[in-house]
Each structure stands twice: as structure tokens, then as C-alpha cells.
N, C-alpha and C. Protein backbone atom coordinates (compact mmCIF):
# COMPACT_ATOMS: atom_id res chain seq x y z
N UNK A 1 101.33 104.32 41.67
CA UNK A 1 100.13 104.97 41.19
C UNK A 1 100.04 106.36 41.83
N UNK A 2 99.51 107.54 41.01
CA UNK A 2 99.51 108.91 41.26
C UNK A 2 98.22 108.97 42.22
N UNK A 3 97.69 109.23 43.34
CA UNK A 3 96.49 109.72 43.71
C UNK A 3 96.35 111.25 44.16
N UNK A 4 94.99 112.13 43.88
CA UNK A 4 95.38 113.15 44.50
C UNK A 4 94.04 112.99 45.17
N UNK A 5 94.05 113.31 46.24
CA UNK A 5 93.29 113.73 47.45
C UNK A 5 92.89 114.95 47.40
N UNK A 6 91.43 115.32 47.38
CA UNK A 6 91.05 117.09 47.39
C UNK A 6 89.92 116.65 48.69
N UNK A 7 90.17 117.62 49.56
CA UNK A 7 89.63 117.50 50.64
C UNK A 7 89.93 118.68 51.70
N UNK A 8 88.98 119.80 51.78
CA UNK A 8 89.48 120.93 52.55
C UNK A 8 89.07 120.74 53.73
N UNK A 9 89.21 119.85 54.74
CA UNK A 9 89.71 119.49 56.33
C UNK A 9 90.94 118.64 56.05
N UNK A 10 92.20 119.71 56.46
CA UNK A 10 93.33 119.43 56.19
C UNK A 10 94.14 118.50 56.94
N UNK A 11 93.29 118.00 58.08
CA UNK A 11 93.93 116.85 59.41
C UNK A 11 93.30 116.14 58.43
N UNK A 12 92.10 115.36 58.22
CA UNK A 12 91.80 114.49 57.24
C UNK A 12 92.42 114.30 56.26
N UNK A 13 92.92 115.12 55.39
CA UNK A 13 93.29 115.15 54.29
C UNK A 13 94.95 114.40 54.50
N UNK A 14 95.91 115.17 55.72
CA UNK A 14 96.94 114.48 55.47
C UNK A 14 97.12 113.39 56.11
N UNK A 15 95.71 112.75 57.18
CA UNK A 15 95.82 111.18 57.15
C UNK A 15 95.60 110.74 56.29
N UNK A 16 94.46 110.45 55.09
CA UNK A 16 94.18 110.16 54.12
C UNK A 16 95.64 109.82 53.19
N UNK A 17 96.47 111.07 53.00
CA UNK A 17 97.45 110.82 52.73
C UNK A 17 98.23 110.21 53.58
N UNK A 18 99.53 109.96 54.44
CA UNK A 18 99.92 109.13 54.98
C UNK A 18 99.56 107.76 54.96
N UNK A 19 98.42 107.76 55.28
CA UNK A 19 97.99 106.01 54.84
C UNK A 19 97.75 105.49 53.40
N UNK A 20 97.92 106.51 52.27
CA UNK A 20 97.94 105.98 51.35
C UNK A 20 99.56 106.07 50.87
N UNK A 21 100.55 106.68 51.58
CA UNK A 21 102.05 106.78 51.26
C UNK A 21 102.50 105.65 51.64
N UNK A 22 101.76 105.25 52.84
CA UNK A 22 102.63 104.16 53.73
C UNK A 22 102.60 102.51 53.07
N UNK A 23 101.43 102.95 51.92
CA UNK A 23 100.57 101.73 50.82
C UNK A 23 101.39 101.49 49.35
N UNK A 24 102.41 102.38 49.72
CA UNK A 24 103.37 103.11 48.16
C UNK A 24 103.10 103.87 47.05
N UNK A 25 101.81 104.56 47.56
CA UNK A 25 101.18 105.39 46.80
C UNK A 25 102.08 107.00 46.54
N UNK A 26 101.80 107.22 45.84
CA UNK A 26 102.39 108.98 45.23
C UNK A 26 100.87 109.67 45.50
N UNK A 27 101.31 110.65 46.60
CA UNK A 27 100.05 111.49 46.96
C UNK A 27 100.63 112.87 46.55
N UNK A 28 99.46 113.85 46.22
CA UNK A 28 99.28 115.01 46.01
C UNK A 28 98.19 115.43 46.75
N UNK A 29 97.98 116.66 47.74
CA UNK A 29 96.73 116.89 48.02
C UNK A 29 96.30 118.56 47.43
N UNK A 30 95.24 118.50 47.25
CA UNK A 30 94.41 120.03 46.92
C UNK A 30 93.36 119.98 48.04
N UNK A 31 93.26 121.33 48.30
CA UNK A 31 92.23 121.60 49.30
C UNK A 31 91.18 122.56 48.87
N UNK A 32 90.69 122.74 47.43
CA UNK A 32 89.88 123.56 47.12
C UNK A 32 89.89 122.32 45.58
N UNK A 33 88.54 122.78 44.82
CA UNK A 33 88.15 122.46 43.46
C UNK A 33 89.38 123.39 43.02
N UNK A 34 89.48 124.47 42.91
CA UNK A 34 90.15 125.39 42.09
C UNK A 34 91.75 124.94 41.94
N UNK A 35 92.52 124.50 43.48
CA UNK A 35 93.74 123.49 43.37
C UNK A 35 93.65 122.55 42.74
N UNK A 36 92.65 121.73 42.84
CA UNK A 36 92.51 120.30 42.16
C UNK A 36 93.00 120.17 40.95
N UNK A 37 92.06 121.51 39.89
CA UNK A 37 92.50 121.58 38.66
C UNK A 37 93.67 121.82 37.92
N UNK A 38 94.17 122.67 39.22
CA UNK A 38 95.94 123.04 39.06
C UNK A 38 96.81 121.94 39.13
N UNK A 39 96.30 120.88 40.54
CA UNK A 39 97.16 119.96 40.51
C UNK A 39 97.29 119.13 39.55
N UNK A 40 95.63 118.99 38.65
CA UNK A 40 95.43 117.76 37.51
C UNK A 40 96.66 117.73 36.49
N UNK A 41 97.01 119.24 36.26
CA UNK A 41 97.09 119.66 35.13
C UNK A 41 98.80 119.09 35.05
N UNK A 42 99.64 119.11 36.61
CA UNK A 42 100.85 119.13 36.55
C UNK A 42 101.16 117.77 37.48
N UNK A 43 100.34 117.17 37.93
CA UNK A 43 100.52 115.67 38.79
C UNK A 43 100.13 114.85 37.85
N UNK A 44 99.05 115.22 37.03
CA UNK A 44 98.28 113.95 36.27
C UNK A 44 98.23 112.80 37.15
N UNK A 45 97.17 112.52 37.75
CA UNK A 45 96.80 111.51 38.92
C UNK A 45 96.05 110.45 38.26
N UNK A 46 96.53 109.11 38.62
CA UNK A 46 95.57 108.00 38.16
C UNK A 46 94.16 108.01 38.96
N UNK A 47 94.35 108.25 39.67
CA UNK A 47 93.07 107.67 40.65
C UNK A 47 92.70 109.49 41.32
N UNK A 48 91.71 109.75 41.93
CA UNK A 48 91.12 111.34 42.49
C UNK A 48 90.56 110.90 43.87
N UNK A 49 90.38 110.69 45.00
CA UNK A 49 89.79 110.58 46.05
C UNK A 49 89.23 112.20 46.65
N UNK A 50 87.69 112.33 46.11
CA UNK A 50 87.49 113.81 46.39
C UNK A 50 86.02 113.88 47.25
N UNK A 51 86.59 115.10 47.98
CA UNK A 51 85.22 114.90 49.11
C UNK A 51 84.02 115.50 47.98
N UNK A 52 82.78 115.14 48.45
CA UNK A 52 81.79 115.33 47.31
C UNK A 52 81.12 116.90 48.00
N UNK A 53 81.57 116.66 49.57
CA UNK A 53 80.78 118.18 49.74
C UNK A 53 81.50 119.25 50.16
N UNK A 54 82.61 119.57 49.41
CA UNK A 54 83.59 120.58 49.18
C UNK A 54 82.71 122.24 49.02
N UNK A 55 82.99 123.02 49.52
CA UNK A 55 82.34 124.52 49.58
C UNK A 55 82.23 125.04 48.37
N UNK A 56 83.39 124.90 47.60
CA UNK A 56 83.20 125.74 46.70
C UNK A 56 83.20 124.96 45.27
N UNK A 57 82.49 123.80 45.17
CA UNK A 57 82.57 122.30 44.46
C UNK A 57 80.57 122.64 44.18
């Protein structure tokens, strides 16, 4: 399964990832709304794990 992680605290973000790699997950992370959309467009992610209080979100 594709997940992408958007989350701009980037120590968070690549535990978040790692523990979802180590689960056999396919991670992608974005660290802005504006990546996210970039990544949607070319990861196509099943699942989104996104922080809700992102700066520029």
C-alpha cells in the first residue's frame, strides 16, 4: 500500500515513515500542502497521513 505522509517537522515525519516501511508500507513524504499535491499527482497514494495544522494548509 502507497502512503504519503505530509508533515513539516521533518524528525517526525521520517519516524512516521520508518515505522511505516518497517510495516511494508511504500512511503512518500511532503513537507508542505503545495508538495503534497505534487506528490499526489506522481505517487498516487492509497492512504494520506496529514498533519491537520500544517502553516500553509
Amino acid at each position: 500500500m502507497r502512503v504519503l505522509v505530509v508533515e513539516d517537522e521533518r524528525l517526525l515525519a521520517e519516524n512516521i515513515s520508518k515505522m511505516l516501511k518497517s510495516e511494508g508500507f511504500e512511503v512518500e513524504i511532503a513537507y508542505s500542502i503545495s508538495d503534497m499535491y505534487k506528490k499526489i499527482e506522481v505517487f498516487e497514494p492509497e492512504l494520506i497521513v496529514l498533519d491537520l495544522m500544517l502553516p500553509d494548509g
